[in-house]
PDB file of N, CA and C in Angstrom:
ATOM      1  N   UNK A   1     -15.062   9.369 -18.168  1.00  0.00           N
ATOM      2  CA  UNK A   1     -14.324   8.894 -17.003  1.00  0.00           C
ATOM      3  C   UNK A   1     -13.237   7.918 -17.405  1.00  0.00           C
ATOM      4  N   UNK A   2     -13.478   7.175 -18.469  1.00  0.00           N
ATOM      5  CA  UNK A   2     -12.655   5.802 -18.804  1.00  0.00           C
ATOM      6  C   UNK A   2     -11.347   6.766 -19.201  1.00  0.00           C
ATOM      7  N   UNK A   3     -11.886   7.376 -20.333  1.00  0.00           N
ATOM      8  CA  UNK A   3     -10.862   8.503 -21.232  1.00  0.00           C
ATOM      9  C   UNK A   3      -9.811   8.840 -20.374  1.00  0.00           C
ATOM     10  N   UNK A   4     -10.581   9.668 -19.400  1.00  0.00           N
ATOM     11  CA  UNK A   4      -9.315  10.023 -18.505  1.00  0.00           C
ATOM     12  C   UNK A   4      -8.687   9.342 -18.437  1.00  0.00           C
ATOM     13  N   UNK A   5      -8.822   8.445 -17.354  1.00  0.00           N
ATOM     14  CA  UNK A   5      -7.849   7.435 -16.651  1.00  0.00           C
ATOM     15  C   UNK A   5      -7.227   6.549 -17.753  1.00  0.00           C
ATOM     16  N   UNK A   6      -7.303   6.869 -19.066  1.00  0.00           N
ATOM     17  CA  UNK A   6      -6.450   5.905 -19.912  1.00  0.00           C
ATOM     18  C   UNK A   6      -5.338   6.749 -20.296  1.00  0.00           C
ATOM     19  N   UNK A   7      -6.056   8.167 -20.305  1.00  0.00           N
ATOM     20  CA  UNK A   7      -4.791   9.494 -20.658  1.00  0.00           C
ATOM     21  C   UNK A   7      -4.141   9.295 -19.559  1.00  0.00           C
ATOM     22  N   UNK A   8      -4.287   8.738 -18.390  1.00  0.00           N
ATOM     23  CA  UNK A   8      -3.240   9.581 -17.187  1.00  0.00           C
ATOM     24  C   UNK A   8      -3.032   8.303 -16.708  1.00  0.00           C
ATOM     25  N   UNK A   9      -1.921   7.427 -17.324  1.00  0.00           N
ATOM     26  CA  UNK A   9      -1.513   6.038 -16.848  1.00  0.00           C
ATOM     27  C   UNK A   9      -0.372   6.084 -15.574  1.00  0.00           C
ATOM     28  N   UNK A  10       0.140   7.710 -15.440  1.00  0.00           N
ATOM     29  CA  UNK A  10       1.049   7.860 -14.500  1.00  0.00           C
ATOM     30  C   UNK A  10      -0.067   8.221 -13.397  1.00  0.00           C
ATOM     31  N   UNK A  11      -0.658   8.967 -13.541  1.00  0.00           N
ATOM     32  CA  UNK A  11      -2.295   9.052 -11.828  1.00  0.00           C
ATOM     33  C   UNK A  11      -1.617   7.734 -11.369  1.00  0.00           C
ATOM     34  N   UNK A  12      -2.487   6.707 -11.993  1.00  0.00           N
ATOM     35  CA  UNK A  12      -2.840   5.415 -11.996  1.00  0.00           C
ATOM     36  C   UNK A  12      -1.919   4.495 -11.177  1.00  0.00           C
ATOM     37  N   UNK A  13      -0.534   5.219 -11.994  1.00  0.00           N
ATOM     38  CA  UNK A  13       0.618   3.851 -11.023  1.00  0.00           C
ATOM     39  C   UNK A  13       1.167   4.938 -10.041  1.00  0.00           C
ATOM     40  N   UNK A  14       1.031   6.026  -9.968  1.00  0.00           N
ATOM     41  CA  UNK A  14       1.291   6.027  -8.897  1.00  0.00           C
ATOM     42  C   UNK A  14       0.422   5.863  -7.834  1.00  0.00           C
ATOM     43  N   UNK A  15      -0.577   6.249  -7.682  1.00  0.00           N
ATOM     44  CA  UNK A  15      -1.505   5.861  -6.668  1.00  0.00           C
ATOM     45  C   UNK A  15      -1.701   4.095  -6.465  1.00  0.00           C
ATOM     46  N   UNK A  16      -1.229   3.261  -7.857  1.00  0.00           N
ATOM     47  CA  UNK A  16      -1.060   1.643  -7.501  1.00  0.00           C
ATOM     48  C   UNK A  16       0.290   1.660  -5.963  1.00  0.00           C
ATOM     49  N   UNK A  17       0.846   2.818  -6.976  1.00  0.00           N
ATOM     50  CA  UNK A  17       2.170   2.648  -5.600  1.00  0.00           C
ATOM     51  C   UNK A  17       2.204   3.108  -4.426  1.00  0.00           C
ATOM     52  N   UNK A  18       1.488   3.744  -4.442  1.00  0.00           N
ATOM     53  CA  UNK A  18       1.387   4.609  -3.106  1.00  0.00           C
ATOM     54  C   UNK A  18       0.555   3.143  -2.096  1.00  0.00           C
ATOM     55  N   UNK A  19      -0.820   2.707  -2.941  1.00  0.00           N
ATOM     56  CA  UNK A  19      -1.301   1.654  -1.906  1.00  0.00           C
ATOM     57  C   UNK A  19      -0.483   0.628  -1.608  1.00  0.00           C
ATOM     58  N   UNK A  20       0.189   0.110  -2.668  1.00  0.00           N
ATOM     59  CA  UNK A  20       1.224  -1.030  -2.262  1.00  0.00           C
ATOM     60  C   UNK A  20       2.139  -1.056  -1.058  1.00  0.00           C
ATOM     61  N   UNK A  21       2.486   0.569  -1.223  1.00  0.00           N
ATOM     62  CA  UNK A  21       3.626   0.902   0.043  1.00  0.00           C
ATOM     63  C   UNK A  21       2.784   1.170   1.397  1.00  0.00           C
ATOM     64  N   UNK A  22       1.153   1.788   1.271  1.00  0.00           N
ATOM     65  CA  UNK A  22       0.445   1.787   2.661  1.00  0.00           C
ATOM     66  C   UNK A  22       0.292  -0.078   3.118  1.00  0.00           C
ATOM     67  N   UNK A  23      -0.164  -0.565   1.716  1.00  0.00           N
ATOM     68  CA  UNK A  23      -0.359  -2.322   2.675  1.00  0.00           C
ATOM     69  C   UNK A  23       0.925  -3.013   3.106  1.00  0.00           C
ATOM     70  N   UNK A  24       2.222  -2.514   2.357  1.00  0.00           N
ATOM     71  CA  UNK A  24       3.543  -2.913   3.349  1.00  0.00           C
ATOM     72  C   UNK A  24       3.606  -2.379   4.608  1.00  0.00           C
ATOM     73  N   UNK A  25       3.256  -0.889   4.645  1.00  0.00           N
ATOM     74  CA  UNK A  25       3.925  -0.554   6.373  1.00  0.00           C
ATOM     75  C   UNK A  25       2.816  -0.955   6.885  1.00  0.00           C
ATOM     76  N   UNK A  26       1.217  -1.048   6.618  1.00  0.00           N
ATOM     77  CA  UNK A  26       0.742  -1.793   7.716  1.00  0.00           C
ATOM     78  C   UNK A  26       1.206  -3.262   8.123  1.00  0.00           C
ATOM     79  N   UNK A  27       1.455  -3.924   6.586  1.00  0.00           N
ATOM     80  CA  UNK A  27       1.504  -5.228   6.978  1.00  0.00           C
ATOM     81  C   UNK A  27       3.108  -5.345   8.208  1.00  0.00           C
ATOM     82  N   UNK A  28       3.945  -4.559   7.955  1.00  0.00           N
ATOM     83  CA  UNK A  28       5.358  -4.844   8.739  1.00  0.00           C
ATOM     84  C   UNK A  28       4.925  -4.240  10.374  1.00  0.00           C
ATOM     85  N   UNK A  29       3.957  -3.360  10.497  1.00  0.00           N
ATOM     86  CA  UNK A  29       3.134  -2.521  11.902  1.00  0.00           C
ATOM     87  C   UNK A  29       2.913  -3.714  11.933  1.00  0.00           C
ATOM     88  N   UNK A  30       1.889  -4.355  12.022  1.00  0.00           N
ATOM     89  CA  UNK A  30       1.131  -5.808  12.311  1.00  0.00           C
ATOM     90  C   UNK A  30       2.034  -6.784  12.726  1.00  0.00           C
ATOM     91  N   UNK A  31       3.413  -7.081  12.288  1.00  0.00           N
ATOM     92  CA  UNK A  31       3.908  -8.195  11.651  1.00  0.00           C
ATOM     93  C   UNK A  31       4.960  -7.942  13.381  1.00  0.00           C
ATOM     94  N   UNK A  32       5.164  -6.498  13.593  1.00  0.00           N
ATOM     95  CA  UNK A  32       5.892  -6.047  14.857  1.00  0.00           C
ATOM     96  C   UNK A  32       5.380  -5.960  15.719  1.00  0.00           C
ATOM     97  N   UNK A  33       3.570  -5.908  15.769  1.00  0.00           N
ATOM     98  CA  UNK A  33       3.173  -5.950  17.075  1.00  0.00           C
ATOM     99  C   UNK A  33       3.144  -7.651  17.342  1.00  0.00           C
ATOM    100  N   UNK A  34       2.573  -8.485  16.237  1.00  0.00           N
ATOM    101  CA  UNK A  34       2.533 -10.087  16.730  1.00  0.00           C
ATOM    102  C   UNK A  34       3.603 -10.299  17.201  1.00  0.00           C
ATOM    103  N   UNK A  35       5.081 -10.239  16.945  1.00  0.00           N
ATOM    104  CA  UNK A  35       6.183  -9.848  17.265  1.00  0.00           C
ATOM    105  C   UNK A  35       6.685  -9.947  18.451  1.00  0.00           C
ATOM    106  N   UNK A  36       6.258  -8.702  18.813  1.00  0.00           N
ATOM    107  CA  UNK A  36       6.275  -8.024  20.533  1.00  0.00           C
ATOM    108  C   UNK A  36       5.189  -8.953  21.352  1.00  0.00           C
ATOM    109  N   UNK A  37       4.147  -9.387  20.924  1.00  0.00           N
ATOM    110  CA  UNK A  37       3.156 -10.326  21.592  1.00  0.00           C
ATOM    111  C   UNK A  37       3.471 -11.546  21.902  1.00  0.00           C
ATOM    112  N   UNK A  38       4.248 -11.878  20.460  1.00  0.00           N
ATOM    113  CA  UNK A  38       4.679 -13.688  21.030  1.00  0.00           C
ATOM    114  C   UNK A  38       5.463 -13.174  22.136  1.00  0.00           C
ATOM    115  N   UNK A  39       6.596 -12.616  22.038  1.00  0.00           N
ATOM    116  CA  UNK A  39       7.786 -12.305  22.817  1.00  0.00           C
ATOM    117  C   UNK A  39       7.287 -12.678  24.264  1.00  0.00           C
ATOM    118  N   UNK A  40       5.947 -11.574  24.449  1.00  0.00           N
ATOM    119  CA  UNK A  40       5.628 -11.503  25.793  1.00  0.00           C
ATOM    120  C   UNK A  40       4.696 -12.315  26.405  1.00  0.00           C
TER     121      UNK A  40
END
């Protein structure tokens, strides 16, 4: 299992990147509803 994932350092970052970019658009979703809440 280790083996693998040391052969396939591109898997690895991309799936680092892929989560990075899901916890941005939630965090900016979140960041637009508090947003719209203070507003109102």
């Amino acid at each position: 299992g280790e083996e693998e994932e040391e052969n396939n350092p591109t898997v690895l970052e991309h799936l680092r990147v892929q989560a990075t970019a899901m916890v941005s658009n939630i965090l900016s979703s979140a960041m637009d509803q508090i947003s719209l809440t203070a507003t109102e």
